[in-house]
C-alpha atoms as a PDB file:
ATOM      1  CA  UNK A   1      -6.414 -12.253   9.027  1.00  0.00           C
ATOM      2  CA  UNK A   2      -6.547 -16.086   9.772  1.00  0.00           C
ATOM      3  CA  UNK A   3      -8.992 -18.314   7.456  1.00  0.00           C
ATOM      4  CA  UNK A   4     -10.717 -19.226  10.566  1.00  0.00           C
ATOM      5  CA  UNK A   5     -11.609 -15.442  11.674  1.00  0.00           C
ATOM      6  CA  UNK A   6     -12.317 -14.608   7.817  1.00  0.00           C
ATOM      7  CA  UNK A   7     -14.967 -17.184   8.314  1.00  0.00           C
ATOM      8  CA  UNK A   8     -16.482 -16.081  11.393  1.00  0.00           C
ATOM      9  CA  UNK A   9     -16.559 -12.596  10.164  1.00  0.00           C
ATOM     10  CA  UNK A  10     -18.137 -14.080   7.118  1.00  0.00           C
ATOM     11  CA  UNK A  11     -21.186 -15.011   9.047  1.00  0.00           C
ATOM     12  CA  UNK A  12     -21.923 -11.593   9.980  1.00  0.00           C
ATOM     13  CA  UNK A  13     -21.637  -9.748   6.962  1.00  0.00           C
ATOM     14  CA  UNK A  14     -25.002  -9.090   5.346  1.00  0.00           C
ATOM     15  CA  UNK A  15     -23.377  -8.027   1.796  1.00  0.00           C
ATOM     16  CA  UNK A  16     -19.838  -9.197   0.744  1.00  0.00           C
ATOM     17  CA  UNK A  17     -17.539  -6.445   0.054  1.00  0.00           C
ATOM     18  CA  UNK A  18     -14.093  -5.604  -0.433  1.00  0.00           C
ATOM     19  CA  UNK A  19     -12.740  -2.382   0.256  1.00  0.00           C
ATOM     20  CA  UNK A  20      -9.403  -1.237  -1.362  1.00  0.00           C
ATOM     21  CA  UNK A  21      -6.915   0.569   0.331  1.00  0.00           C
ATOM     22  CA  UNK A  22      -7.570   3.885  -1.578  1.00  0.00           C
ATOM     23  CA  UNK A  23     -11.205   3.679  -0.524  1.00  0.00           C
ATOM     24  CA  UNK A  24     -13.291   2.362  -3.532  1.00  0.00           C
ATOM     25  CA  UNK A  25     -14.625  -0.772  -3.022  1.00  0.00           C
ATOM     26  CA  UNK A  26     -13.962  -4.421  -5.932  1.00  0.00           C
ATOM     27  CA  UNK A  27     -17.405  -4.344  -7.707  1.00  0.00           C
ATOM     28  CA  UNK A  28     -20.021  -6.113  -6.298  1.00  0.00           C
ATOM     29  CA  UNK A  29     -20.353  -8.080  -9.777  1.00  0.00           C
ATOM     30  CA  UNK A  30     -16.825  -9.844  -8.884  1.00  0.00           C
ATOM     31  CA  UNK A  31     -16.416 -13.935  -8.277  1.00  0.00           C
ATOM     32  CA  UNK A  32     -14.093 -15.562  -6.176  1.00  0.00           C
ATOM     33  CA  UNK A  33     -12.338 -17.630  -9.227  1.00  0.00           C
ATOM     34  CA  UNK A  34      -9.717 -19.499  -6.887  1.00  0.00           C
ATOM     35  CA  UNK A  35      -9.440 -20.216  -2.761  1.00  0.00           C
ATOM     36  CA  UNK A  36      -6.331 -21.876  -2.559  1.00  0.00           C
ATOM     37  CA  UNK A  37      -2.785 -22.392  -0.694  1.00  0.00           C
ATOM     38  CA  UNK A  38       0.517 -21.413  -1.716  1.00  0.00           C
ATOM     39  CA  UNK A  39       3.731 -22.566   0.270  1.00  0.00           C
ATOM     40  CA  UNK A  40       6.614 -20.130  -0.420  1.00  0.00           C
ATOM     41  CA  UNK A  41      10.196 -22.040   0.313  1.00  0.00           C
ATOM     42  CA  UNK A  42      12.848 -19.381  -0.105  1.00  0.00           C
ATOM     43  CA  UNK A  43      16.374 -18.339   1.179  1.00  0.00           C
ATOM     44  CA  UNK A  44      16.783 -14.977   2.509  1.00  0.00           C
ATOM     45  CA  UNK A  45      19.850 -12.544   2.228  1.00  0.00           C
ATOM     46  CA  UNK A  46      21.451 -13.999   5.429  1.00  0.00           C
ATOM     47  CA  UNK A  47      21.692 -17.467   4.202  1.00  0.00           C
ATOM     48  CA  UNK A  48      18.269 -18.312   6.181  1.00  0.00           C
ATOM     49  CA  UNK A  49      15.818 -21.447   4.914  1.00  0.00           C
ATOM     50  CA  UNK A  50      12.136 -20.454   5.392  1.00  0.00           C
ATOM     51  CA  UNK A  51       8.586 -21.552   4.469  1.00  0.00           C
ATOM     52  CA  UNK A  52       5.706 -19.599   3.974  1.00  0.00           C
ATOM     53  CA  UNK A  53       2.428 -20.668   3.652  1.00  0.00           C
ATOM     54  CA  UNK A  54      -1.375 -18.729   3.030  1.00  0.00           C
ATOM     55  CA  UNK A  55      -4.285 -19.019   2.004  1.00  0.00           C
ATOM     56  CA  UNK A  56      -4.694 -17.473  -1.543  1.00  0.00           C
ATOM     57  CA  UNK A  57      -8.301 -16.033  -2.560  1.00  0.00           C
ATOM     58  CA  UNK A  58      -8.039 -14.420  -6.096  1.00  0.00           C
ATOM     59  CA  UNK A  59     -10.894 -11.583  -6.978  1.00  0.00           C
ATOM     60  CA  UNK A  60     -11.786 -11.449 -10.419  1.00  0.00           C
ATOM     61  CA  UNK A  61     -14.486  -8.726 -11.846  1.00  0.00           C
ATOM     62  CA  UNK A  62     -16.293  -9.823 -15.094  1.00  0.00           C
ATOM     63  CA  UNK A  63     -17.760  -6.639 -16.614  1.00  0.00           C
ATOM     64  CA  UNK A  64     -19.850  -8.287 -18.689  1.00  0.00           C
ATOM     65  CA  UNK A  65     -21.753 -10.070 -15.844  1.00  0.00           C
ATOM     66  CA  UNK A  66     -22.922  -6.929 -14.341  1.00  0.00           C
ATOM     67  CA  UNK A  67     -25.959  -9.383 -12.053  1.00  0.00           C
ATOM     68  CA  UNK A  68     -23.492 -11.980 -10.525  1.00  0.00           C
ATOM     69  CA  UNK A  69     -23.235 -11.231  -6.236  1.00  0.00           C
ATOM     70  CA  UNK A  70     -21.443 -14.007  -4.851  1.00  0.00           C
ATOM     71  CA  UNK A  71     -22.913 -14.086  -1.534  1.00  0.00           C
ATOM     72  CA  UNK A  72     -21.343 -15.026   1.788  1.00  0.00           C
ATOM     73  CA  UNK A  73     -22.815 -18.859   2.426  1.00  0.00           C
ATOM     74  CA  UNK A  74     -21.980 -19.717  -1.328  1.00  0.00           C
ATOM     75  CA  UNK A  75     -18.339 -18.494  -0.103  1.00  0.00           C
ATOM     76  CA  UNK A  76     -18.163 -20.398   2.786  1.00  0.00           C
ATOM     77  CA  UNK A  77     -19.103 -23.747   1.067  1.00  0.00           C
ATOM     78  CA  UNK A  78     -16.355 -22.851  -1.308  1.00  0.00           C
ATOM     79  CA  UNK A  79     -14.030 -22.668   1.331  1.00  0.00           C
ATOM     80  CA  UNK A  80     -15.111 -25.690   3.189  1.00  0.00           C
ATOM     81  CA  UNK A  81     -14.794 -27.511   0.056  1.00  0.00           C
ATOM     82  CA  UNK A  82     -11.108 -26.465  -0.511  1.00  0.00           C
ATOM     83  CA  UNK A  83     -10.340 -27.024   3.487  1.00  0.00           C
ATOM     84  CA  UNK A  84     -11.260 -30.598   3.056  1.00  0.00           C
ATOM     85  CA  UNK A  85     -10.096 -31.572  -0.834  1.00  0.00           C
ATOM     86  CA  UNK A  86      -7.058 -29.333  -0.305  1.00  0.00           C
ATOM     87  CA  UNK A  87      -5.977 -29.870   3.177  1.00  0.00           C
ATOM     88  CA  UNK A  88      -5.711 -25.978   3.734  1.00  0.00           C
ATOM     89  CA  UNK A  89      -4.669 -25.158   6.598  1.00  0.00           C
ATOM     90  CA  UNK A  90      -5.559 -22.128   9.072  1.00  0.00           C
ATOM     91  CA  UNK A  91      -2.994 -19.728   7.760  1.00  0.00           C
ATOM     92  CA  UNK A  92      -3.052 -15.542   6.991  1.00  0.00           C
ATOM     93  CA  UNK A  93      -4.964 -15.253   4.110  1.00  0.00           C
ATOM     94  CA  UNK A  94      -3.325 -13.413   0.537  1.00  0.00           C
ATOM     95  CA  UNK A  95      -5.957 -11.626  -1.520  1.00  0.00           C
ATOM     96  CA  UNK A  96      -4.768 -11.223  -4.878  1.00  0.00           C
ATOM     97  CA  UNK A  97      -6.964  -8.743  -7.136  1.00  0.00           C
ATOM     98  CA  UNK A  98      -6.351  -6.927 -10.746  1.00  0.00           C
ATOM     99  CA  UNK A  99      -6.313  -3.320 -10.460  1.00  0.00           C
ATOM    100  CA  UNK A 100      -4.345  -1.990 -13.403  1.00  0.00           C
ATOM    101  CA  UNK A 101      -1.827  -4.525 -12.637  1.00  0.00           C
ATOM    102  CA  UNK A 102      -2.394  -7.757  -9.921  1.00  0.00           C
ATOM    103  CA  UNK A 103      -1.641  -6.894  -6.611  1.00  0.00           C
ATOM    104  CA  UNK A 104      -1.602  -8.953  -3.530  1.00  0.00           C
ATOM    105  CA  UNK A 105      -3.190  -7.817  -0.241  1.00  0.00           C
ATOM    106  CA  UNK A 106      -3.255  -8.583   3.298  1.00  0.00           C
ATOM    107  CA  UNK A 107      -7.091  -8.722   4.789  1.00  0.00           C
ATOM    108  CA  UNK A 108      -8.197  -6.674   7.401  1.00  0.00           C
ATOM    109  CA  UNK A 109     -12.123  -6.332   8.370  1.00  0.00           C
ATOM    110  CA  UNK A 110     -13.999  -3.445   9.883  1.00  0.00           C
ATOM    111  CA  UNK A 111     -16.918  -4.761  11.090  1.00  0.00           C
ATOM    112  CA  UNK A 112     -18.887  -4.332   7.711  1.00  0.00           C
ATOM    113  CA  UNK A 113     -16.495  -4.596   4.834  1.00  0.00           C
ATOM    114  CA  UNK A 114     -13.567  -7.040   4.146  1.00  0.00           C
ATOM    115  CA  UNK A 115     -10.146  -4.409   3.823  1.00  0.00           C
ATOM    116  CA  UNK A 116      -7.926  -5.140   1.183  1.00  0.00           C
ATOM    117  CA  UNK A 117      -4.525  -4.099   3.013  1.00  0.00           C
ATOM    118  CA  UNK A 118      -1.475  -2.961   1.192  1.00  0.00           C
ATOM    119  CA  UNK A 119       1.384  -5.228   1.600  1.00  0.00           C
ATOM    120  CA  UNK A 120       4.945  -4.371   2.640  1.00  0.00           C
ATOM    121  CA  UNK A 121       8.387  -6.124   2.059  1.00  0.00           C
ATOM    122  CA  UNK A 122      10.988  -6.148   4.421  1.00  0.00           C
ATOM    123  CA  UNK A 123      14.641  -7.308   5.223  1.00  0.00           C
ATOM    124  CA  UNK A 124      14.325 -10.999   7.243  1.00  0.00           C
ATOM    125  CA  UNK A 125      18.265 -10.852   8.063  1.00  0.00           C
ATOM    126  CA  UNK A 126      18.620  -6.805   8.721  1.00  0.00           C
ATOM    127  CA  UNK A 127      21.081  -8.017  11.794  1.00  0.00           C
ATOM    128  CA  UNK A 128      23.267 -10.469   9.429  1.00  0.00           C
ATOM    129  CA  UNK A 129      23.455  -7.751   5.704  1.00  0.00           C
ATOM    130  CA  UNK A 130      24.216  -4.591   7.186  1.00  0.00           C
ATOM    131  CA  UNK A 131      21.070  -2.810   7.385  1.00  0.00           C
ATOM    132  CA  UNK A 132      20.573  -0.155  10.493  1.00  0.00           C
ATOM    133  CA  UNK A 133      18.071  -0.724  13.086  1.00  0.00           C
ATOM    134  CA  UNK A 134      15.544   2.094  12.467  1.00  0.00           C
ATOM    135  CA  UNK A 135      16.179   5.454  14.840  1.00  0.00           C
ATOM    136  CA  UNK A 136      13.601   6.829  16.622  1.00  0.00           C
ATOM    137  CA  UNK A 137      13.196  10.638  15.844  1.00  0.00           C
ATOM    138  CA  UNK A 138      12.927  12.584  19.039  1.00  0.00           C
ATOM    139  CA  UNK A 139      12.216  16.231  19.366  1.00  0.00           C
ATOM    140  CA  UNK A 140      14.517  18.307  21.301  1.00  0.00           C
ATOM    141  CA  UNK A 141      11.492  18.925  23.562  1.00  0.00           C
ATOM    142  CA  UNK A 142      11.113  15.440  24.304  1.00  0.00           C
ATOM    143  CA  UNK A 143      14.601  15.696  26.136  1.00  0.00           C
ATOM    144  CA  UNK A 144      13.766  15.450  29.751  1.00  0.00           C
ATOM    145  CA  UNK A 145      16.428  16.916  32.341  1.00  0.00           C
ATOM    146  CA  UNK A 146      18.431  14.623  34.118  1.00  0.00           C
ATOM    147  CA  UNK A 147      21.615  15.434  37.023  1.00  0.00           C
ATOM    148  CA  UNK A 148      23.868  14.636  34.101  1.00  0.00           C
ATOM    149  CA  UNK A 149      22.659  17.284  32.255  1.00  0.00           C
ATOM    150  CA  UNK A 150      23.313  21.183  31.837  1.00  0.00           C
ATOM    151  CA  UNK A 151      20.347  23.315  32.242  1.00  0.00           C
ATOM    152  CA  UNK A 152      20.821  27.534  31.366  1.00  0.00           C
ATOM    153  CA  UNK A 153      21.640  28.870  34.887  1.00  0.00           C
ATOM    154  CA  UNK A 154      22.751  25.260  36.415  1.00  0.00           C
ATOM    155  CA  UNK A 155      26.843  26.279  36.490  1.00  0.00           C
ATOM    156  CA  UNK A 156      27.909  23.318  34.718  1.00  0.00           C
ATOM    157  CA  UNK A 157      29.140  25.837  31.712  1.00  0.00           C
END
Protein backbone atom coordinates (compact mmCIF):
# COMPACT_ATOMS: atom_id res chain seq x y z
CA UNK A 1 0.00 0.00 0.00
CA UNK A 2 1.08 3.54 -1.25
CA UNK A 3 1.32 6.46 1.52
CA UNK A 4 -1.21 8.24 -0.47
CA UNK A 5 -3.99 5.31 -0.31
CA UNK A 6 -2.89 4.63 3.48
CA UNK A 7 -4.10 8.13 3.88
CA UNK A 8 -7.27 8.00 2.18
CA UNK A 9 -8.11 4.84 3.89
CA UNK A 10 -7.14 6.67 7.00
CA UNK A 11 -10.06 8.96 6.66
CA UNK A 12 -12.48 6.28 6.82
CA UNK A 13 -11.47 4.31 9.60
CA UNK A 14 -13.45 5.10 12.73
CA UNK A 15 -10.84 3.21 15.17
CA UNK A 16 -7.15 2.64 14.15
CA UNK A 17 -6.17 -0.88 14.11
CA UNK A 18 -3.66 -3.18 13.00
CA UNK A 19 -4.30 -6.62 12.33
CA UNK A 20 -1.41 -9.21 12.30
CA UNK A 21 -1.13 -11.82 9.97
CA UNK A 22 -2.00 -14.62 12.51
CA UNK A 23 -5.21 -12.77 13.33
CA UNK A 24 -4.71 -10.87 16.68
CA UNK A 25 -4.70 -7.44 16.34
CA UNK A 26 -1.22 -4.65 17.86
CA UNK A 27 -2.95 -3.31 21.06
CA UNK A 28 -4.93 -0.49 20.81
CA UNK A 29 -2.60 1.20 23.60
CA UNK A 30 0.33 1.29 20.81
CA UNK A 31 1.99 4.81 19.37
CA UNK A 32 3.33 5.38 16.15
CA UNK A 33 7.07 6.27 17.55
CA UNK A 34 8.61 6.94 13.94
CA UNK A 35 6.99 7.72 10.15
CA UNK A 36 9.92 7.86 8.17
CA UNK A 37 11.85 6.88 4.76
CA UNK A 38 14.47 4.49 4.21
CA UNK A 39 16.36 4.23 0.75
CA UNK A 40 17.90 0.74 0.37
CA UNK A 41 21.01 0.92 -2.33
CA UNK A 42 22.15 -2.65 -2.79
CA UNK A 43 23.73 -5.05 -5.41
CA UNK A 44 21.99 -8.16 -6.15
CA UNK A 45 23.46 -11.71 -6.97
CA UNK A 46 23.62 -10.90 -10.75
CA UNK A 47 25.85 -7.98 -10.43
CA UNK A 48 22.59 -5.59 -10.61
CA UNK A 49 22.66 -1.79 -8.89
CA UNK A 50 19.23 -1.03 -7.34
CA UNK A 51 17.46 1.46 -5.02
CA UNK A 52 14.74 0.94 -2.86
CA UNK A 53 12.86 3.32 -1.18
CA UNK A 54 9.52 3.21 1.54
CA UNK A 55 7.96 4.68 3.78
CA UNK A 56 8.84 3.26 7.29
CA UNK A 57 6.05 3.49 10.17
CA UNK A 58 7.41 1.70 13.35
CA UNK A 59 4.55 0.36 16.00
CA UNK A 60 5.58 0.41 19.40
CA UNK A 61 3.16 -0.93 22.41
CA UNK A 62 3.91 0.64 25.88
CA UNK A 63 2.28 -1.66 28.46
CA UNK A 64 2.44 0.60 30.95
CA UNK A 65 0.27 3.21 29.12
CA UNK A 66 -2.67 1.01 28.96
CA UNK A 67 -5.14 4.68 28.04
CA UNK A 68 -3.00 6.02 25.07
CA UNK A 69 -5.31 5.51 21.41
CA UNK A 70 -3.54 7.30 18.86
CA UNK A 71 -6.32 8.22 16.72
CA UNK A 72 -6.45 8.59 12.95
CA UNK A 73 -6.33 12.71 12.44
CA UNK A 74 -3.43 12.87 15.09
CA UNK A 75 -1.80 10.26 12.49
CA UNK A 76 -2.37 12.07 9.60
CA UNK A 77 -0.84 15.37 10.93
CA UNK A 78 2.09 13.21 11.79
CA UNK A 79 2.42 12.19 8.43
CA UNK A 80 1.88 15.49 6.83
CA UNK A 81 4.47 16.79 9.04
CA UNK A 82 7.12 14.20 7.92
CA UNK A 83 5.88 14.61 4.03
CA UNK A 84 6.86 18.19 4.21
CA UNK A 85 10.13 18.31 6.80
CA UNK A 86 11.24 15.00 5.27
CA UNK A 87 10.49 15.23 1.67
CA UNK A 88 8.83 11.66 1.75
CA UNK A 89 7.81 10.64 -1.06
CA UNK A 90 4.64 8.48 -2.21
CA UNK A 91 6.28 5.12 -1.90
CA UNK A 92 4.92 1.34 -0.47
CA UNK A 93 4.84 1.74 2.97
CA UNK A 94 7.16 -0.85 5.57
CA UNK A 95 5.50 -1.43 8.92
CA UNK A 96 7.95 -2.52 11.29
CA UNK A 97 6.44 -3.92 14.73
CA UNK A 98 8.02 -6.05 17.85
CA UNK A 99 6.43 -9.28 18.22
CA UNK A 100 8.89 -11.52 20.02
CA UNK A 101 11.43 -10.31 17.70
CA UNK A 102 10.93 -6.99 15.07
CA UNK A 103 9.45 -7.89 12.03
CA UNK A 104 8.73 -5.86 9.00
CA UNK A 105 5.38 -5.98 7.16
CA UNK A 106 3.83 -5.04 4.02
CA UNK A 107 0.22 -3.13 4.58
CA UNK A 108 -2.78 -4.32 3.25
CA UNK A 109 -6.39 -2.84 4.38
CA UNK A 110 -9.76 -4.51 4.51
CA UNK A 111 -12.05 -1.97 4.66
CA UNK A 112 -11.98 -1.70 8.58
CA UNK A 113 -8.59 -2.70 9.84
CA UNK A 114 -5.03 -1.84 8.57
CA UNK A 115 -3.34 -5.72 7.66
CA UNK A 116 -0.01 -6.20 8.71
CA UNK A 117 1.20 -8.52 5.68
CA UNK A 118 3.97 -10.99 5.96
CA UNK A 119 6.85 -10.19 3.82
CA UNK A 120 8.66 -12.46 1.36
CA UNK A 121 12.27 -12.43 -0.13
CA UNK A 122 13.04 -13.41 -3.41
CA UNK A 123 15.86 -13.92 -6.08
CA UNK A 124 16.09 -10.35 -8.31
CA UNK A 125 18.59 -12.16 -10.90
CA UNK A 126 16.87 -15.90 -10.91
CA UNK A 127 17.65 -15.70 -14.95
CA UNK A 128 21.51 -14.61 -14.43
CA UNK A 129 22.46 -17.36 -10.84
CA UNK A 130 20.99 -20.44 -11.92
CA UNK A 131 17.78 -20.64 -10.25
CA UNK A 132 14.73 -22.60 -12.20
CA UNK A 133 11.74 -20.83 -13.31
CA UNK A 134 9.00 -22.29 -11.05
CA UNK A 135 6.90 -25.43 -12.79
CA UNK A 136 3.48 -25.41 -12.82
CA UNK A 137 2.02 -28.70 -11.29
CA UNK A 138 -0.61 -30.12 -13.55
CA UNK A 139 -2.80 -33.06 -12.83
CA UNK A 140 -2.90 -35.81 -15.24
CA UNK A 141 -6.59 -34.89 -15.60
CA UNK A 142 -5.84 -31.55 -16.67
CA UNK A 143 -4.25 -33.20 -19.88
CA UNK A 144 -6.63 -32.38 -22.62
CA UNK A 145 -6.54 -34.70 -25.86
CA UNK A 146 -5.01 -33.42 -28.76
CA UNK A 147 -4.42 -35.36 -32.65
CA UNK A 148 -0.89 -35.82 -31.39
CA UNK A 149 -1.94 -37.78 -28.75
CA UNK A 150 -2.82 -41.58 -28.02
CA UNK A 151 -6.13 -42.17 -26.54
CA UNK A 152 -7.04 -46.21 -25.28
CA UNK A 153 -8.77 -47.54 -28.45
CA UNK A 154 -7.25 -44.70 -30.94
CA UNK A 155 -4.61 -47.41 -32.81
CA UNK A 156 -1.69 -45.33 -32.33
CA UNK A 157 -0.24 -48.32 -29.91
Amino acid sequence: MKLSEFKNCLSAVPTLSFQLPDGSYVPENFHVTEVGSITKNFIDCGGTVRKESVVNFQLWEDSNDEDHRLKAEKLLKIIDLSEKVLGIGDYEIEVEYQHGTIGKYDLGFDGKAFLLLNKQTACLASDQCGVPASKKNVSLMEITETSNSCAPGGGCC
